[in-house]
N, C-alpha and C. Protein backbone atom coordinates (compact mmCIF):
# COMPACT_ATOMS: atom_id res chain seq x y z
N UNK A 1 -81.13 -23.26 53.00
CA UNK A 1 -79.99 -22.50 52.55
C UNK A 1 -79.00 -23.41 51.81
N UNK A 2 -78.63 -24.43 52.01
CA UNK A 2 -78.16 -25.55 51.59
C UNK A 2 -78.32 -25.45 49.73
N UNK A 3 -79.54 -25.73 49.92
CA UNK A 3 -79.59 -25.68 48.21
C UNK A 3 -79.26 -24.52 47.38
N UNK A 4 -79.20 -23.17 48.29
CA UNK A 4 -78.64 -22.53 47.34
C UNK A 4 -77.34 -22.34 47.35
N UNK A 5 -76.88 -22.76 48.41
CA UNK A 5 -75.24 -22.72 48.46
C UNK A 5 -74.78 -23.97 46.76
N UNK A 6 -75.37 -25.07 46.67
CA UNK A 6 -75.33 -25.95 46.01
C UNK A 6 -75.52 -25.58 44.73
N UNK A 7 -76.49 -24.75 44.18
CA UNK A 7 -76.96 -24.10 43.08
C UNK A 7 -75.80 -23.44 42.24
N UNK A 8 -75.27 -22.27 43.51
CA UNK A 8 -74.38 -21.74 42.87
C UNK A 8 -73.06 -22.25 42.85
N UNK A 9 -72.31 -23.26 43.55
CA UNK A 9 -71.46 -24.23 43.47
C UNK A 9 -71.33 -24.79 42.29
N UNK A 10 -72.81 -25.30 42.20
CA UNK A 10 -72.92 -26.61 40.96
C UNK A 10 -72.60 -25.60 39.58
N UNK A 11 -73.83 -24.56 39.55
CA UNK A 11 -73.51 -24.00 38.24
C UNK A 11 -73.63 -22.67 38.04
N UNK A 12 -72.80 -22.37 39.06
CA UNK A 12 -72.19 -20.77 38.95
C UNK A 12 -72.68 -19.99 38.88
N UNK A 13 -74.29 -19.54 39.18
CA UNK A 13 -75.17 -18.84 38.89
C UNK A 13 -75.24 -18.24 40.18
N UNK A 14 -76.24 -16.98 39.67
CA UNK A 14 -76.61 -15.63 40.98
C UNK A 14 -77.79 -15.90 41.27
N UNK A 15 -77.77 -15.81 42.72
CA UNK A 15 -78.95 -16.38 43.39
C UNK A 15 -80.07 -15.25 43.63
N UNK A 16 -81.51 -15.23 43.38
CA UNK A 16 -81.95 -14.16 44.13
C UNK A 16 -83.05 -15.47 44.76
N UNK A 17 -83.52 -14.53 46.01
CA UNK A 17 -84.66 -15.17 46.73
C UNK A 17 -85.28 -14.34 47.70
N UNK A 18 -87.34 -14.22 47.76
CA UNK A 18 -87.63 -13.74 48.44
C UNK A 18 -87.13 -13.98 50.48
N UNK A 19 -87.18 -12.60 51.32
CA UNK A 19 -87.22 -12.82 52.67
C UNK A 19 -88.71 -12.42 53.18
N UNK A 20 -88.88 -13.27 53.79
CA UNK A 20 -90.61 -12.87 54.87
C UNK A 20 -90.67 -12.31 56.01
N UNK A 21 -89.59 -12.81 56.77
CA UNK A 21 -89.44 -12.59 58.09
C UNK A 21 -88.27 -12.25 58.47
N UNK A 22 -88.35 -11.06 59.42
CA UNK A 22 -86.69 -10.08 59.63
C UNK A 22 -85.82 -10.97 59.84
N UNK A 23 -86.09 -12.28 60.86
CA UNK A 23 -84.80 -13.14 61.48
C UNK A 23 -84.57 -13.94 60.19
N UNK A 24 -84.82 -13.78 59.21
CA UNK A 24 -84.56 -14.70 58.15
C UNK A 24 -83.39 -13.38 57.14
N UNK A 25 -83.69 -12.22 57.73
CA UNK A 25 -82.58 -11.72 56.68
C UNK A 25 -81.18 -11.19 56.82
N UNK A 26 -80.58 -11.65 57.90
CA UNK A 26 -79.31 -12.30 57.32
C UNK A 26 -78.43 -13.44 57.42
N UNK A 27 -79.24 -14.56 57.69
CA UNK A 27 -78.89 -15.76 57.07
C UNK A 27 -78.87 -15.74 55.85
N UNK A 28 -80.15 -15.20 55.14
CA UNK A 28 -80.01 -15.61 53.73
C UNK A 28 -79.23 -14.47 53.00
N UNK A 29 -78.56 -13.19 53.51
CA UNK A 29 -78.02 -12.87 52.65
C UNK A 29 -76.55 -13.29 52.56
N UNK A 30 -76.32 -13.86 53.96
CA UNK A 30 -74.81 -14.70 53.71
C UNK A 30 -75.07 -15.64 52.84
N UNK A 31 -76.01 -15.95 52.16
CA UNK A 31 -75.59 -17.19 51.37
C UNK A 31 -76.35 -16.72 49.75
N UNK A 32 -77.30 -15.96 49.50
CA UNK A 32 -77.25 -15.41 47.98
C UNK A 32 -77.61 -14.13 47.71
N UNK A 33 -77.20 -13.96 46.54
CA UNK A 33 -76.81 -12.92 45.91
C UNK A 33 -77.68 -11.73 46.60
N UNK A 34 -78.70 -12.12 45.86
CA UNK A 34 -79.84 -10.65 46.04
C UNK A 34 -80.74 -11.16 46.45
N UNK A 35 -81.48 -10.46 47.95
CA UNK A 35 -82.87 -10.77 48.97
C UNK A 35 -83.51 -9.96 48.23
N UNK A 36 -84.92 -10.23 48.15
CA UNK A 36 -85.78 -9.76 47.89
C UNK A 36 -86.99 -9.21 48.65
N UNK A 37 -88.10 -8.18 48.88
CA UNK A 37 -88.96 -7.90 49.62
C UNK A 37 -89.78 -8.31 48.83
N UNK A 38 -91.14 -8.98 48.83
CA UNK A 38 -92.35 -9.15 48.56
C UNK A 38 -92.67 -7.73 48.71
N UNK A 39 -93.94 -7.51 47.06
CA UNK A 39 -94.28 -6.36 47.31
C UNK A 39 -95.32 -6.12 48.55
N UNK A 40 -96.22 -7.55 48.81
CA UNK A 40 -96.76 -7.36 50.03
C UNK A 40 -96.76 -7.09 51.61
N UNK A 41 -95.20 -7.09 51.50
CA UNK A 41 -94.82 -7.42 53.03
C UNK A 41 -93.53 -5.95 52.76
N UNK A 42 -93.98 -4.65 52.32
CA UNK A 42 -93.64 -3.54 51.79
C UNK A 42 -93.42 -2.47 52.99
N UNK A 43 -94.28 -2.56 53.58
CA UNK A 43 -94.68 -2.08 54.83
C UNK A 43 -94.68 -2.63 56.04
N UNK A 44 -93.62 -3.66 56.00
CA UNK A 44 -93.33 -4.04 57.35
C UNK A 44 -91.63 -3.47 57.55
N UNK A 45 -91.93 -2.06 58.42
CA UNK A 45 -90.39 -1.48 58.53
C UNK A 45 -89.36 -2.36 59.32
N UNK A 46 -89.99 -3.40 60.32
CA UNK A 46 -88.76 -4.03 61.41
C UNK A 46 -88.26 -5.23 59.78
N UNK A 47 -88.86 -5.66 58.68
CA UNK A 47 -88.18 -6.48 57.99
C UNK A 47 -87.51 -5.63 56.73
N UNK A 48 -88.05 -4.55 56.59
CA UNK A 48 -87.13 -3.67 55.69
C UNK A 48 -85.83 -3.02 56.45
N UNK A 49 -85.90 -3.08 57.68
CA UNK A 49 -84.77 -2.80 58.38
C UNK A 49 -83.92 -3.64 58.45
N UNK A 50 -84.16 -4.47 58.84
CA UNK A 50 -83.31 -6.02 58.86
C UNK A 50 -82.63 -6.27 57.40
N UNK A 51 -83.44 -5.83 56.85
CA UNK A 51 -82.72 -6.26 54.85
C UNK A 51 -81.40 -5.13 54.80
N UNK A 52 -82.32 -4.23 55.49
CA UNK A 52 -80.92 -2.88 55.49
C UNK A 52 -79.73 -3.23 55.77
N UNK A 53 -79.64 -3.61 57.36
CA UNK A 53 -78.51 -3.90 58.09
C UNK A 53 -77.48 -4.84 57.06
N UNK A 54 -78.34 -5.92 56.53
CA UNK A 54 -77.19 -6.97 55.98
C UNK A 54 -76.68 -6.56 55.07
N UNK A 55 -76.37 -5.48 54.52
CA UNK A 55 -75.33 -4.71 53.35
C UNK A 55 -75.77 -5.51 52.32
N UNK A 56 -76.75 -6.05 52.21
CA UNK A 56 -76.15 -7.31 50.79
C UNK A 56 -77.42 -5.91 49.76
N UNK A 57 -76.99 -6.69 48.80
CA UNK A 57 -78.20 -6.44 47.65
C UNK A 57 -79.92 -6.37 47.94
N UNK A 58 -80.59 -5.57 47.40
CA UNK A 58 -82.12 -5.67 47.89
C UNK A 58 -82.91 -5.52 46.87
N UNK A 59 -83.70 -6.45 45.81
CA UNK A 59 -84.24 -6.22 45.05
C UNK A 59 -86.09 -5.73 45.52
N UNK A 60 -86.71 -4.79 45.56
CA UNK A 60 -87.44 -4.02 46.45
C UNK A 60 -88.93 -4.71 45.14
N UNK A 61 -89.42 -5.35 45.32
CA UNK A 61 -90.57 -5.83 44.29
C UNK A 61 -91.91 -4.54 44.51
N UNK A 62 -92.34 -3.93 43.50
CA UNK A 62 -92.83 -2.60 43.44
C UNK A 62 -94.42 -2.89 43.84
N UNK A 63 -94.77 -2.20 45.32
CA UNK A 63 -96.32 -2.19 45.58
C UNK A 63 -96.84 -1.08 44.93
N UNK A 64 -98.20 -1.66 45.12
CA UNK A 64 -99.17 -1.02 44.52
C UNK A 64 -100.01 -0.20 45.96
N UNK A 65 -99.99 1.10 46.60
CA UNK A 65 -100.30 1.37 47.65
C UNK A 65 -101.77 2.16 47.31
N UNK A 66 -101.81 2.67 46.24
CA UNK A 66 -103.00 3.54 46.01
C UNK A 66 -103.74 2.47 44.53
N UNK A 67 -105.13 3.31 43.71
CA UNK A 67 -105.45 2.92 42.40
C UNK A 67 -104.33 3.79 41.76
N UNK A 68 -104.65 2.79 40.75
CA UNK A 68 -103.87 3.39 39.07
C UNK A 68 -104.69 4.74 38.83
N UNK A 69 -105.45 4.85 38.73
CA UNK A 69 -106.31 5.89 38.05
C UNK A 69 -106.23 7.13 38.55
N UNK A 70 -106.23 8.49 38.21
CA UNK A 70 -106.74 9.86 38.73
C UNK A 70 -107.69 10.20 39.34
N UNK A 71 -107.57 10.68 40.84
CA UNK A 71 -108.47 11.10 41.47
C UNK A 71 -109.64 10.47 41.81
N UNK A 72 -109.06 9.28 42.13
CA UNK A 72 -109.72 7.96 42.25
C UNK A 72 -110.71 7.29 41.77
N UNK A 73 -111.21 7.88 40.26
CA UNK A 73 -112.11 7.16 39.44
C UNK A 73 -111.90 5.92 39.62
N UNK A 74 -112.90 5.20 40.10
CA UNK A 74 -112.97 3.68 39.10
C UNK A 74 -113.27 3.50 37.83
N UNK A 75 -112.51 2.36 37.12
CA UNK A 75 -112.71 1.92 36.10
C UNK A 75 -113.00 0.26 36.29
N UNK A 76 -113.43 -0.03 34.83
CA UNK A 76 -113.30 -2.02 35.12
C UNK A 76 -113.19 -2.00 33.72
């Protein structure tokens, strides 16, 4: 956390950074801007809850839960 406190000190910039793990999200939103969810870790509700609680900003990185395609054709 250190370094990003330093980051934005040094040169005034907005911090974003992924969270992995619930006890990690709100430490890090006391200290930058916007937490982020991995789109992989989308579906873990106890760490999307945890992002909730800390009021801060949540940039939500977009999963992919189904195929792209209609009616589940494959393509390649």
């Amino acid at each position: 956390m250190k370094i990003f406190q330093e980051l934005k000190q040094t040169f005034g910039v907005k911090v974003i950074t992924d969270v992995h793990e619930a006890s990690q999200a709100q430490p890090v939103a006391d200290v930058v801007d916007v937490i982020q969810l991995p789109a992989f870790l989308a579906r873990q509700t106890d760490l999307v809850e945890a992002m909730a609680k800390t009021g801060a900003v949540i940039n939500v990185k977009k999963p992919q839960f189904g195929e792209p395609w209609p009616d589940g054709e494959h393509r390649r």
